[in-house]
C-alpha atoms as a PDB file:
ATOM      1  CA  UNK A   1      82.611  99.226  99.611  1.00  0.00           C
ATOM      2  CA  UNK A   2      79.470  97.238  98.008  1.00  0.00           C
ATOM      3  CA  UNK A   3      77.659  99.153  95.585  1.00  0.00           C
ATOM      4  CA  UNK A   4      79.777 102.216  96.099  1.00  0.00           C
ATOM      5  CA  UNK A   5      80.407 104.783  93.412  1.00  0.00           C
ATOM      6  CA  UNK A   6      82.643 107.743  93.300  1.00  0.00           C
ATOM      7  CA  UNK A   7      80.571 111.030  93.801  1.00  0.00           C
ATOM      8  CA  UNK A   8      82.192 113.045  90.865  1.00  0.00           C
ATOM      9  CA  UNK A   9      81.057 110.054  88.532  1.00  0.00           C
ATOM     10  CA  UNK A  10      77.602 110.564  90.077  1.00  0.00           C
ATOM     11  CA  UNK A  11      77.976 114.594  89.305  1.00  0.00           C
ATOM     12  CA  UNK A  12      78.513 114.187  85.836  1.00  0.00           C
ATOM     13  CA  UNK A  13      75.905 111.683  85.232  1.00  0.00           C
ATOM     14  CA  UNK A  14      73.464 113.856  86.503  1.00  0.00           C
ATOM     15  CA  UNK A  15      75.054 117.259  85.593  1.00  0.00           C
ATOM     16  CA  UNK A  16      73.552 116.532  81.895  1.00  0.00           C
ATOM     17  CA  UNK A  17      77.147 117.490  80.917  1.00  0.00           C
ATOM     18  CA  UNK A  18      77.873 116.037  77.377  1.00  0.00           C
ATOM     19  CA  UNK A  19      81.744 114.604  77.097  1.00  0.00           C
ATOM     20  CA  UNK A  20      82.873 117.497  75.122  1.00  0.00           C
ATOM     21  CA  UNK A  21      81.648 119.977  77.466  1.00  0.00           C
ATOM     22  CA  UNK A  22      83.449 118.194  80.255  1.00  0.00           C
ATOM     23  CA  UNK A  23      86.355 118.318  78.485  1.00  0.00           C
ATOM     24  CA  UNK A  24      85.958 122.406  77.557  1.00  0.00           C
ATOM     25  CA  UNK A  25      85.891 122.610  81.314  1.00  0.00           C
ATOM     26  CA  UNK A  26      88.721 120.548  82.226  1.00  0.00           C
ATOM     27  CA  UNK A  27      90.462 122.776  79.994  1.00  0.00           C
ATOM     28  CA  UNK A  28      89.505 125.901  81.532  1.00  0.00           C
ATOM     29  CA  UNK A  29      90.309 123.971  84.611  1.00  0.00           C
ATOM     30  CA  UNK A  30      94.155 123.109  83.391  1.00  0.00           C
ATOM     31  CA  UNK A  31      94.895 126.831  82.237  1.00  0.00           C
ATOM     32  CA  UNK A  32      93.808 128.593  85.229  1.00  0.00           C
ATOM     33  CA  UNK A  33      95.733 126.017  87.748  1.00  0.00           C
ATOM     34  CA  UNK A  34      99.201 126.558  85.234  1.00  0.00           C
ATOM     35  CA  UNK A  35      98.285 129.866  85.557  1.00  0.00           C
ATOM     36  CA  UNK A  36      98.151 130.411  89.082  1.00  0.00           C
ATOM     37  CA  UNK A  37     101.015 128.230  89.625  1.00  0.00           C
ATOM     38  CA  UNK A  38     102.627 130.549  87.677  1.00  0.00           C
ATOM     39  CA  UNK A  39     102.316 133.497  89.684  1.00  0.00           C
ATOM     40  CA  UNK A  40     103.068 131.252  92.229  1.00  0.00           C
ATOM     41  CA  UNK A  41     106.517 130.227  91.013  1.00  0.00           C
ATOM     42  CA  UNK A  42     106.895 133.876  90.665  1.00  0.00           C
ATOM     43  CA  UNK A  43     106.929 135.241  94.129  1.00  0.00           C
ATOM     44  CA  UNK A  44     108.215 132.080  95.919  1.00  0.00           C
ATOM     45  CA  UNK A  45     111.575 133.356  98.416  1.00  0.00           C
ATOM     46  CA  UNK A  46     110.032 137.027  97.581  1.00  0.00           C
ATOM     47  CA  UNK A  47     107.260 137.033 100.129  1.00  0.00           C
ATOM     48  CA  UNK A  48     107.135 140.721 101.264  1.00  0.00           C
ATOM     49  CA  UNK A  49     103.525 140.919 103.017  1.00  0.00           C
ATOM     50  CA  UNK A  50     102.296 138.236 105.357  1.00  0.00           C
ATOM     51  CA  UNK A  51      99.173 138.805 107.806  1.00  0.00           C
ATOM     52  CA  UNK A  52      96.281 136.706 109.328  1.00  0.00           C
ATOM     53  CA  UNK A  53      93.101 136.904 108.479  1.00  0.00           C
ATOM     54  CA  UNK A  54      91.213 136.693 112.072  1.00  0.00           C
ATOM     55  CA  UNK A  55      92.308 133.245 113.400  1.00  0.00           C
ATOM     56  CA  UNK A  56      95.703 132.531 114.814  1.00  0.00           C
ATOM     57  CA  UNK A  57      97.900 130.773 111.809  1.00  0.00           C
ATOM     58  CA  UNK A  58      95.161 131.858 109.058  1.00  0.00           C
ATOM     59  CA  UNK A  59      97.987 133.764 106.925  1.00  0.00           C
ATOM     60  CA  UNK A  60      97.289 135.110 103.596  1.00  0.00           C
ATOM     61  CA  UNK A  61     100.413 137.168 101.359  1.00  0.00           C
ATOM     62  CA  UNK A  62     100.317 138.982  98.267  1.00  0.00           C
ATOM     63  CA  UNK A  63     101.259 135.451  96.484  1.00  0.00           C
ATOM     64  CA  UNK A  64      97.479 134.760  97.165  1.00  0.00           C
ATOM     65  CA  UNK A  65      96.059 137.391  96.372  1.00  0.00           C
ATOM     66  CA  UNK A  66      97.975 137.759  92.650  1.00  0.00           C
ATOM     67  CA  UNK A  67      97.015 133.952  91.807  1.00  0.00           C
ATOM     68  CA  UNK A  68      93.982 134.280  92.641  1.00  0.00           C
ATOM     69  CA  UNK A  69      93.179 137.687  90.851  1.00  0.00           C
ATOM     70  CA  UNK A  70      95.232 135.363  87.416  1.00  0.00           C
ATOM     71  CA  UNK A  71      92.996 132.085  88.183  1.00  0.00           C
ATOM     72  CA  UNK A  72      89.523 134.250  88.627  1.00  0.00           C
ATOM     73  CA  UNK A  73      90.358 136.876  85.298  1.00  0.00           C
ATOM     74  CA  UNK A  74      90.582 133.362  83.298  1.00  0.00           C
ATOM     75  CA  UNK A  75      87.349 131.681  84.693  1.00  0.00           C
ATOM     76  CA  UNK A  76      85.408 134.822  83.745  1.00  0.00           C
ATOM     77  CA  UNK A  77      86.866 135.451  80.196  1.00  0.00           C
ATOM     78  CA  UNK A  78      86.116 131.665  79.566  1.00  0.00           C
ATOM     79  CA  UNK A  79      82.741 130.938  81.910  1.00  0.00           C
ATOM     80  CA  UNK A  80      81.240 133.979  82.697  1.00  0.00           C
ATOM     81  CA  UNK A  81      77.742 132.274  83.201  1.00  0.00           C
ATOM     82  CA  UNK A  82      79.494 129.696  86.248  1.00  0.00           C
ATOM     83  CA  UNK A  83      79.673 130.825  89.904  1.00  0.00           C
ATOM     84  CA  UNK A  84      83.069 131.159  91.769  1.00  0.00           C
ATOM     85  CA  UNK A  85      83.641 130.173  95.545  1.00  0.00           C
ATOM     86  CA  UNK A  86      87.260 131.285  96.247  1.00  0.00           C
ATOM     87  CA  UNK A  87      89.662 131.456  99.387  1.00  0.00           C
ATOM     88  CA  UNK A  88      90.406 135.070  99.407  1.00  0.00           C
ATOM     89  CA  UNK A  89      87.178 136.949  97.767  1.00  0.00           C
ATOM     90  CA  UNK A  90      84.697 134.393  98.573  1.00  0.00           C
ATOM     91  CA  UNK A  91      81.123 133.662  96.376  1.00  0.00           C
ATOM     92  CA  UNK A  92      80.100 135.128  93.231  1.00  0.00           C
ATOM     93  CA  UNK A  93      77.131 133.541  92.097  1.00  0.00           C
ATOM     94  CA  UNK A  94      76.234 132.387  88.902  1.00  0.00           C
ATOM     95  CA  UNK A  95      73.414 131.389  86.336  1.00  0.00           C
ATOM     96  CA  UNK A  96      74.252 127.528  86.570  1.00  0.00           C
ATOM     97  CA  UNK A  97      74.320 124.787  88.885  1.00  0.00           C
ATOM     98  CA  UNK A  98      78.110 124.476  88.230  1.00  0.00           C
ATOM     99  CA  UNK A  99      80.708 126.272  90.256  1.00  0.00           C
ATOM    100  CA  UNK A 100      84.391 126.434  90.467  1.00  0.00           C
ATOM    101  CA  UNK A 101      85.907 126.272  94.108  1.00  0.00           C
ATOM    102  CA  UNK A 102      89.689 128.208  94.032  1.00  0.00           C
ATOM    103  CA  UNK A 103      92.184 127.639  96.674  1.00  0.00           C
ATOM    104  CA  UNK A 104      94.876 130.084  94.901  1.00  0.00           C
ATOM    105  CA  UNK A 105      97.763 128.915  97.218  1.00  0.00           C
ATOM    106  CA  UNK A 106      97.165 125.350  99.064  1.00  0.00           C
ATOM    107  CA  UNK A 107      99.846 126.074 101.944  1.00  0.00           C
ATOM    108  CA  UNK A 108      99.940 129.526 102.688  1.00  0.00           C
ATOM    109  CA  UNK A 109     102.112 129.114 105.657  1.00  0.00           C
ATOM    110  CA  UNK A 110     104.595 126.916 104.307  1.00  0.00           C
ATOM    111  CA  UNK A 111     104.681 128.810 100.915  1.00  0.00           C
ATOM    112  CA  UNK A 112     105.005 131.937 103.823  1.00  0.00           C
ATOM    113  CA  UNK A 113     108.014 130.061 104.998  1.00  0.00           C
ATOM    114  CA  UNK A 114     109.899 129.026 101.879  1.00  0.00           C
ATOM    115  CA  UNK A 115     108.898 125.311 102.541  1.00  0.00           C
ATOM    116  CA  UNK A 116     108.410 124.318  98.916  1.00  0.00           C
ATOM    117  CA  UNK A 117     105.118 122.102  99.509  1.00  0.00           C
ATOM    118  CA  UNK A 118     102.072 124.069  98.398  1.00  0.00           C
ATOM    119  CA  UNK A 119      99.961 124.396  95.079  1.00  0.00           C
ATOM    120  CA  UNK A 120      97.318 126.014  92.582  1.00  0.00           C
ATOM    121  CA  UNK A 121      93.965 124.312  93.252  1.00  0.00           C
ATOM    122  CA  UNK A 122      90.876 124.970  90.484  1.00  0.00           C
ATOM    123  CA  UNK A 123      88.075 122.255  91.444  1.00  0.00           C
ATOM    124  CA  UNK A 124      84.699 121.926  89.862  1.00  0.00           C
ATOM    125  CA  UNK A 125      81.566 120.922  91.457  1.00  0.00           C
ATOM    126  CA  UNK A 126      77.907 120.603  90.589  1.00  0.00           C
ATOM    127  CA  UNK A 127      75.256 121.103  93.242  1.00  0.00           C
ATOM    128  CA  UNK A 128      77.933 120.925  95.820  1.00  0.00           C
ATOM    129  CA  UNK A 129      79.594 117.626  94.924  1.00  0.00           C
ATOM    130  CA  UNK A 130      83.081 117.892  93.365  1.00  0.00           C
ATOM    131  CA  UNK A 131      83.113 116.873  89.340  1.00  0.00           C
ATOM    132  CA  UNK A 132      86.700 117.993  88.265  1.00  0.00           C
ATOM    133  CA  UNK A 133      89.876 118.771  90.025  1.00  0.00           C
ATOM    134  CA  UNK A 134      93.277 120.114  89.041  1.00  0.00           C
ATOM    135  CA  UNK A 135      96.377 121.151  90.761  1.00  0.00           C
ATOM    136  CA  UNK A 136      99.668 123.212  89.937  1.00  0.00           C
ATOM    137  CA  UNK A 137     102.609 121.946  92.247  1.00  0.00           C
ATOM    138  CA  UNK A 138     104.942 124.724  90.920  1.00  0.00           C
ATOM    139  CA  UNK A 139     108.044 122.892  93.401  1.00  0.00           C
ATOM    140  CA  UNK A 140     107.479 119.802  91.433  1.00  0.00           C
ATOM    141  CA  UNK A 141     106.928 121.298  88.216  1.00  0.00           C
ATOM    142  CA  UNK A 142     103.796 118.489  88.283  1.00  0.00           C
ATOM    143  CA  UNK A 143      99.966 119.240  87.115  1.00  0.00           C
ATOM    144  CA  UNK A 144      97.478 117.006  88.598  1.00  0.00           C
ATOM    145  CA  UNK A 145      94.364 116.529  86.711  1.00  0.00           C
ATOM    146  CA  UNK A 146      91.347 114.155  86.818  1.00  0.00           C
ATOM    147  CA  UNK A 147      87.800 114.001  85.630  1.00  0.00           C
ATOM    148  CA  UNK A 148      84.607 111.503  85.407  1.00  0.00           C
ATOM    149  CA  UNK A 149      85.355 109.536  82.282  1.00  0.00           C
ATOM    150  CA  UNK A 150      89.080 110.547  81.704  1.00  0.00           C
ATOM    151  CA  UNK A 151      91.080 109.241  85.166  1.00  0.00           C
ATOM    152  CA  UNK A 152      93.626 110.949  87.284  1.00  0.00           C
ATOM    153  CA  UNK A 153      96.533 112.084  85.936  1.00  0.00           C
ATOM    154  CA  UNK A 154      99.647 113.681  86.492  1.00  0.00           C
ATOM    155  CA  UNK A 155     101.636 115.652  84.021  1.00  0.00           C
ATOM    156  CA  UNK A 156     105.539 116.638  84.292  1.00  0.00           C
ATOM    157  CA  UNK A 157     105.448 120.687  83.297  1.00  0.00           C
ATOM    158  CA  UNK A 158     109.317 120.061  82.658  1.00  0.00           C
ATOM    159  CA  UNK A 159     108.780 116.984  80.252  1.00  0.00           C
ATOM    160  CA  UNK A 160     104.981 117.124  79.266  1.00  0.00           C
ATOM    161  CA  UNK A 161     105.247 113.500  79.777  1.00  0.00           C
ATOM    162  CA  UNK A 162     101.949 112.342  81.728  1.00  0.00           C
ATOM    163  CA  UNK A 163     101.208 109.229  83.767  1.00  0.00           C
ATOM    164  CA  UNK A 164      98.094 107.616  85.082  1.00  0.00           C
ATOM    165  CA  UNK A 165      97.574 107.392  88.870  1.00  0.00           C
ATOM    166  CA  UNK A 166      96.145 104.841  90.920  1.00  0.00           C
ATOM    167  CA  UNK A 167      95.885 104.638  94.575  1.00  0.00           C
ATOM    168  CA  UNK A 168      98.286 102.180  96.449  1.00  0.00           C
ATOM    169  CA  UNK A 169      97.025  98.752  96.946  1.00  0.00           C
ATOM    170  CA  UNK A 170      97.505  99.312 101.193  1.00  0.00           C
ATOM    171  CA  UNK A 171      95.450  96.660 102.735  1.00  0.00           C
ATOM    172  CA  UNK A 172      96.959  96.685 106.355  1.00  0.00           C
ATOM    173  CA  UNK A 173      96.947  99.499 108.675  1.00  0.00           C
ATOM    174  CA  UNK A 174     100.561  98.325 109.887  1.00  0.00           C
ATOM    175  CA  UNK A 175     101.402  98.703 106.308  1.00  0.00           C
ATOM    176  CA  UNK A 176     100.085 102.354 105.699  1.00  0.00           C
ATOM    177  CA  UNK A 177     102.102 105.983 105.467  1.00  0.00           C
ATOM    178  CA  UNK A 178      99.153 107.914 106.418  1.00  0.00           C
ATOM    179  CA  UNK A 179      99.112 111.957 106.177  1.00  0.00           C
ATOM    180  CA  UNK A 180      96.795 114.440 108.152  1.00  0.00           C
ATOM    181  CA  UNK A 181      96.623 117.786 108.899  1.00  0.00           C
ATOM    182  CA  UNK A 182      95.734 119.835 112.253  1.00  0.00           C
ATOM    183  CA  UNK A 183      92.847 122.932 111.734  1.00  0.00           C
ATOM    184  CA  UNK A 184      93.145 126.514 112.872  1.00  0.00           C
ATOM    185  CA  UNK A 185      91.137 126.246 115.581  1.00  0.00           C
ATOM    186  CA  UNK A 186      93.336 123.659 117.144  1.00  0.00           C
ATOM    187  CA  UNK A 187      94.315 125.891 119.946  1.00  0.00           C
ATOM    188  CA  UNK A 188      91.067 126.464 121.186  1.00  0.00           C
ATOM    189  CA  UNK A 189      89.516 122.999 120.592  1.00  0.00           C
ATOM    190  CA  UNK A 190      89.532 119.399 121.989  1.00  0.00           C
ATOM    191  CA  UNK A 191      88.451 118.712 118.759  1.00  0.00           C
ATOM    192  CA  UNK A 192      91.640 119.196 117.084  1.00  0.00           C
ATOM    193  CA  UNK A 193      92.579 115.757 115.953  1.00  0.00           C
ATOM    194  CA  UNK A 194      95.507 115.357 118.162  1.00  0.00           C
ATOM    195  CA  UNK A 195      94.242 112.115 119.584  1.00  0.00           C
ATOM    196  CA  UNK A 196      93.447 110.665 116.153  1.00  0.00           C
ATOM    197  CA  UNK A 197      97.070 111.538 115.219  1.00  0.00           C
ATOM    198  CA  UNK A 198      98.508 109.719 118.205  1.00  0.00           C
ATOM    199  CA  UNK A 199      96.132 107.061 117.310  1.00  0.00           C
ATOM    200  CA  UNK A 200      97.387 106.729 113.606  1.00  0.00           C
ATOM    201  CA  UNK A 201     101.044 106.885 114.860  1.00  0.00           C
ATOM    202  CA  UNK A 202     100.919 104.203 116.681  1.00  0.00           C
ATOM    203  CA  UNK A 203      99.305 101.782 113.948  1.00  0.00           C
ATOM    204  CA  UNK A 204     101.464 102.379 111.072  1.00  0.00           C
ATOM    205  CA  UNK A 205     104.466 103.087 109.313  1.00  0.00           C
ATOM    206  CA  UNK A 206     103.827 107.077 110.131  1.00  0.00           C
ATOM    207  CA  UNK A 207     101.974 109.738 110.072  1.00  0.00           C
ATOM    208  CA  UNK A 208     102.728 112.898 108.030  1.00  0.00           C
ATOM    209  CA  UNK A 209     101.448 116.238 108.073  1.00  0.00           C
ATOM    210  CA  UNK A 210     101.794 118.282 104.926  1.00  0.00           C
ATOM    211  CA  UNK A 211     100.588 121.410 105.463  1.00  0.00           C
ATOM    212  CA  UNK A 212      98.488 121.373 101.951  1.00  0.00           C
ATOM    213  CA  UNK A 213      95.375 119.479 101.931  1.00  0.00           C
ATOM    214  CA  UNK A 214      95.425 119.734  98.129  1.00  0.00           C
ATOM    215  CA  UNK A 215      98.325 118.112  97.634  1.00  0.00           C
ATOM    216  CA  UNK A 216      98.191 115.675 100.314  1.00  0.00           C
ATOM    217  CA  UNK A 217      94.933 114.516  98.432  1.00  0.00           C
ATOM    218  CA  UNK A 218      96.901 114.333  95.135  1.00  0.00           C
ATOM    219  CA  UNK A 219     100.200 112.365  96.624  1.00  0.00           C
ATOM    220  CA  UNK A 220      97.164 109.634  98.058  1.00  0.00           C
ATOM    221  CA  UNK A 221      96.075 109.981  94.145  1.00  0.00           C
ATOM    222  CA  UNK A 222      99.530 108.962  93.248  1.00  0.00           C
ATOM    223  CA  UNK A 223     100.113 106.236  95.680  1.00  0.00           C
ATOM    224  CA  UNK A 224     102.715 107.906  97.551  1.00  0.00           C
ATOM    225  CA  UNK A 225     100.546 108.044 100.549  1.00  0.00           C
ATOM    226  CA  UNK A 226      97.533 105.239 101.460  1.00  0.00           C
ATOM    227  CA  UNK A 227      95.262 107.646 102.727  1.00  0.00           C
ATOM    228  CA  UNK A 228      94.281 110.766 104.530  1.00  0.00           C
ATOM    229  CA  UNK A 229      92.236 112.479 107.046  1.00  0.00           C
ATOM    230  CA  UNK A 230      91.439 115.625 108.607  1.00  0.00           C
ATOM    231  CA  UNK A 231      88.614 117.934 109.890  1.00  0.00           C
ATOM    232  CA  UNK A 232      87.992 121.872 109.605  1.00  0.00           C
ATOM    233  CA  UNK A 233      88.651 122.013 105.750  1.00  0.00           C
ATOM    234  CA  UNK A 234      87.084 124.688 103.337  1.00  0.00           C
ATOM    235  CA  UNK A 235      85.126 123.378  99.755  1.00  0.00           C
ATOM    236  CA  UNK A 236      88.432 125.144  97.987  1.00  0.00           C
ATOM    237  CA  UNK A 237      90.751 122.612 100.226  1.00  0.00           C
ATOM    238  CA  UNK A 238      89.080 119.560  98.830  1.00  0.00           C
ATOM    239  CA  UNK A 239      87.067 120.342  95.222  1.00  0.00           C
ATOM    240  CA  UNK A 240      89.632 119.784  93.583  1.00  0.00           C
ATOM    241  CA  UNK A 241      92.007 116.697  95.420  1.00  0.00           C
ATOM    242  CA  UNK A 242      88.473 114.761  95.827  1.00  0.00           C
ATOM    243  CA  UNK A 243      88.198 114.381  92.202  1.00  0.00           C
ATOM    244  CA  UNK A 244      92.043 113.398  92.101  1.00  0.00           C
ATOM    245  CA  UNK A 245      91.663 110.591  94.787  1.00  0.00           C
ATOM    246  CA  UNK A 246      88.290 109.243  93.156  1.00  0.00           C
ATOM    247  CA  UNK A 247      89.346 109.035  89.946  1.00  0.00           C
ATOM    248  CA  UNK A 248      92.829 107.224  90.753  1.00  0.00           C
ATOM    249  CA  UNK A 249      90.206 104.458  92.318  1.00  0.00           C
ATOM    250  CA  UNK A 250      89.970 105.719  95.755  1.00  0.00           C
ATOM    251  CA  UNK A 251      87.758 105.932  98.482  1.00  0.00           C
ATOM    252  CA  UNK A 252      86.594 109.385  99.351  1.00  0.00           C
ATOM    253  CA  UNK A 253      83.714 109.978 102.836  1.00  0.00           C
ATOM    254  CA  UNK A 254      82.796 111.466 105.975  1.00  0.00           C
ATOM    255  CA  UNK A 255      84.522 110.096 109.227  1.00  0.00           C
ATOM    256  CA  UNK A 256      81.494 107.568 109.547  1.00  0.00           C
ATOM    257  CA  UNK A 257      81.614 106.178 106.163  1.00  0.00           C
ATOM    258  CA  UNK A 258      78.769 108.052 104.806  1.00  0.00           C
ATOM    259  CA  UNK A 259      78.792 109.759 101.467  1.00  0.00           C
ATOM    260  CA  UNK A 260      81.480 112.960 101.659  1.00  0.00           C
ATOM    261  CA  UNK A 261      79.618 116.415 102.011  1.00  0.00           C
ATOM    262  CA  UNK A 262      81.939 119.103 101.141  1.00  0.00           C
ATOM    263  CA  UNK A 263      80.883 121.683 102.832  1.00  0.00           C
ATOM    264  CA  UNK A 264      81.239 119.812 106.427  1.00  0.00           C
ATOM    265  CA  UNK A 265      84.690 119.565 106.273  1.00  0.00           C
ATOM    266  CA  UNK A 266      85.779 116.602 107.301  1.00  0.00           C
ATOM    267  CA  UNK A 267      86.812 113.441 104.907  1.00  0.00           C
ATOM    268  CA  UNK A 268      89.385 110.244 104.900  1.00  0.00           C
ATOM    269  CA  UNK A 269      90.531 109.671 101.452  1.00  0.00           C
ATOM    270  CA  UNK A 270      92.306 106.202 100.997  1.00  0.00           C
ATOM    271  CA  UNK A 271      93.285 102.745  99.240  1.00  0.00           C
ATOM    272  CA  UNK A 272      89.629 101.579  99.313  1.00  0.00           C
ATOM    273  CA  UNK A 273      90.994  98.451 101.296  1.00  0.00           C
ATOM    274  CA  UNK A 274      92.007 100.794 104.074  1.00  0.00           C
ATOM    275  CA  UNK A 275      88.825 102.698 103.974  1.00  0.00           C
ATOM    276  CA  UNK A 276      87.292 100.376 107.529  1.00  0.00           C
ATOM    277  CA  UNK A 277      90.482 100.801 109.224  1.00  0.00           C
ATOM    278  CA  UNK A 278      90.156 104.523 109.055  1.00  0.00           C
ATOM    279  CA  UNK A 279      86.543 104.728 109.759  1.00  0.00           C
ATOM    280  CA  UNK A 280      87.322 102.525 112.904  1.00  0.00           C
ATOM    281  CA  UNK A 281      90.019 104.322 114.278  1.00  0.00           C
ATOM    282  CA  UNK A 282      88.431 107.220 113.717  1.00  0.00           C
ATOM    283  CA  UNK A 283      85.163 106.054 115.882  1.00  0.00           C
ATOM    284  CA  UNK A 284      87.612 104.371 118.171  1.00  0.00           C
ATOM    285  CA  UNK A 285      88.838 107.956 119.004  1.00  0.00           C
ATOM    286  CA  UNK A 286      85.582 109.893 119.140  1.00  0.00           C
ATOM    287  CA  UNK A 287      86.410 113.574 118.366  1.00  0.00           C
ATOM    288  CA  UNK A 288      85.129 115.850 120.763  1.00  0.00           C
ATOM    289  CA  UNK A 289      83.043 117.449 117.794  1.00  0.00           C
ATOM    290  CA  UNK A 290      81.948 120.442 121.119  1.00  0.00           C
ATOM    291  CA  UNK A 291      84.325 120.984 123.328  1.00  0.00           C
ATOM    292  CA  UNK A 292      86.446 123.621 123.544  1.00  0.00           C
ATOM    293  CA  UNK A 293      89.557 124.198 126.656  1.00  0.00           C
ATOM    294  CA  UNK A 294      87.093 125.954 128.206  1.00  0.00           C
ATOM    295  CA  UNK A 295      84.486 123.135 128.481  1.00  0.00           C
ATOM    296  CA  UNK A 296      86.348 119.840 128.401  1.00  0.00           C
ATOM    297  CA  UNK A 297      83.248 117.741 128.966  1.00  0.00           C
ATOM    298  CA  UNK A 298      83.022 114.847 126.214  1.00  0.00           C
ATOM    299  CA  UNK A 299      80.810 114.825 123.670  1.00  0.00           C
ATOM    300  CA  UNK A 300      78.188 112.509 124.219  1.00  0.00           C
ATOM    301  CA  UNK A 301      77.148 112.620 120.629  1.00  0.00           C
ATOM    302  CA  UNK A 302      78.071 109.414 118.178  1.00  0.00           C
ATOM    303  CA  UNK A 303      81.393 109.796 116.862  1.00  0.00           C
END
């Protein structure tokens, strides 16, 4: 934990952002995530289209695809000059090292479902590392926001009351309620975090799985969960729920430890006390980072 420092702190410092820009694009931020939430709200229990997109489980339904058309229409009216990495129509490029990552629905399957746990998520980053996050929970009626300078936050769209978050002050393993999440190409994988999850189990008060890696990032945010981990996640999964988790004073990394890369896809976010534990336990299980059913050699490779 010695001399760390939260990477979206890092992006704005060197971003050559001044506050009030930051703030503009927070804005921007917090009126495309209401927005898509919105569209959201609108089509929950009236899903008519649901297919996959190549991989077994991958669904996408016309809920996506109207949020994100809302979300992207806004953050080219207001910043035509930023680039756009999004879930459904992937990369348009821009004049600026700024880029918004857009995960119109966080939870496809269970929005697919009816299961009311799924969200709006509009990240920044700059140069790859995540500067500003928000996220529409339309069940909830809540709007997660953070930024470098301004904190994590979490606003009631019923009340407009907002509170402050702060991670949980977890320092025990034993202690923890832990959340996780299992990728799509868990069927054809050893690598598919099953052990890690038995592993977690085992050690704690319990593991949950969410089935939203947006929101499972916020709820750590918010101290309702003391920390997180999973592999095989998109820069649209996390842009946005980094920034949340960082900002509310936790840890964000790799499995190892090292400094979180976003496009790697893989990341515990935590209570910074419970930041070893994970790294530990992680190592202790040594994912099978390339084997597949077909090949169930281990992975000699460091964990």
């Amino acid at each position: 934990m010695s001399g760390w420092r939260p990477g979206s702190d890092q992006a704005f410092a060197q971003s050559g952002l001044t506050a009030s820009e930051r703030d503009a694009l927070l804005d921007v931020a917090l009126k495309a995530a209401e927005a898509g939430g919105a569209v959201l709200r609108s089509h929950f229990g009236q899903v008519r289209q649901i297919r996959e997109k190549g991989r077994c489980g991958d669904l996408v339904t016309e809920a996506d695809l109207a949020a994100e058309t809302t979300v992207l229409d806004l953050l080219r009216r207001e910043t035509p000059d930023l680039g756009v990495l999004a879930e459904e129509s992937g990369r348009r490029s821009g004049t600026s090292a700024l880029e918004w990552c857009v995960d119109p629905l966080d939870g496809t399957t269970n929005f697919a479902h009816g299961y009311p746990f799924f969200g709006c998520s509009v990240g920044l980053c700059w140069q790859g590392v995540p500067l500003l996050g928000v996220l529409a929970v339309p069940a909830l009626q809540e709007l997660y926001w953070a930024g470098p300078g301004r904190g994590s936050w979490c606003r009631s769209q019923e009340s407009g009351s907002e509170q402050r978050l702060q991670v949980s002050d977890c320092s025990r393993l034993q202690d923890a309620l832990l959340v996780t999440g299992f990728a799509y190409d868990r069927f054809t994988r050893l690598d598919n975090n099953y052990a890690e999850f038995a592993y977690f189990t085992h050690r704690t008060h319990g593991v949950r799985r969410g089935g939203a890696a947006a929101v499972d990032l916020a709820f750590v945010a918010a101290g309702r969960l003391d920390g997180y981990w999973e592999r095989g996640l998109s820069a649209w999964d996390l842009a946005a729920g980094v920034v949340l988790v960082e900002q509310a004073g936790g840890r964000v990394s790799a499995y190892d430890g090292s400094p979180l890369v976003l496009n790697e896809g893989r990341l515990i976010a935590c209570a910074p006390q419970l930041h070893a534990a994970l790294v530990e336990g992680l190592a202790t299980c040594r994912p099978l980072s390339g084997a597949s059913f077909g090949a169930p050699e281990l992975d000699q490779a460091a964990p």
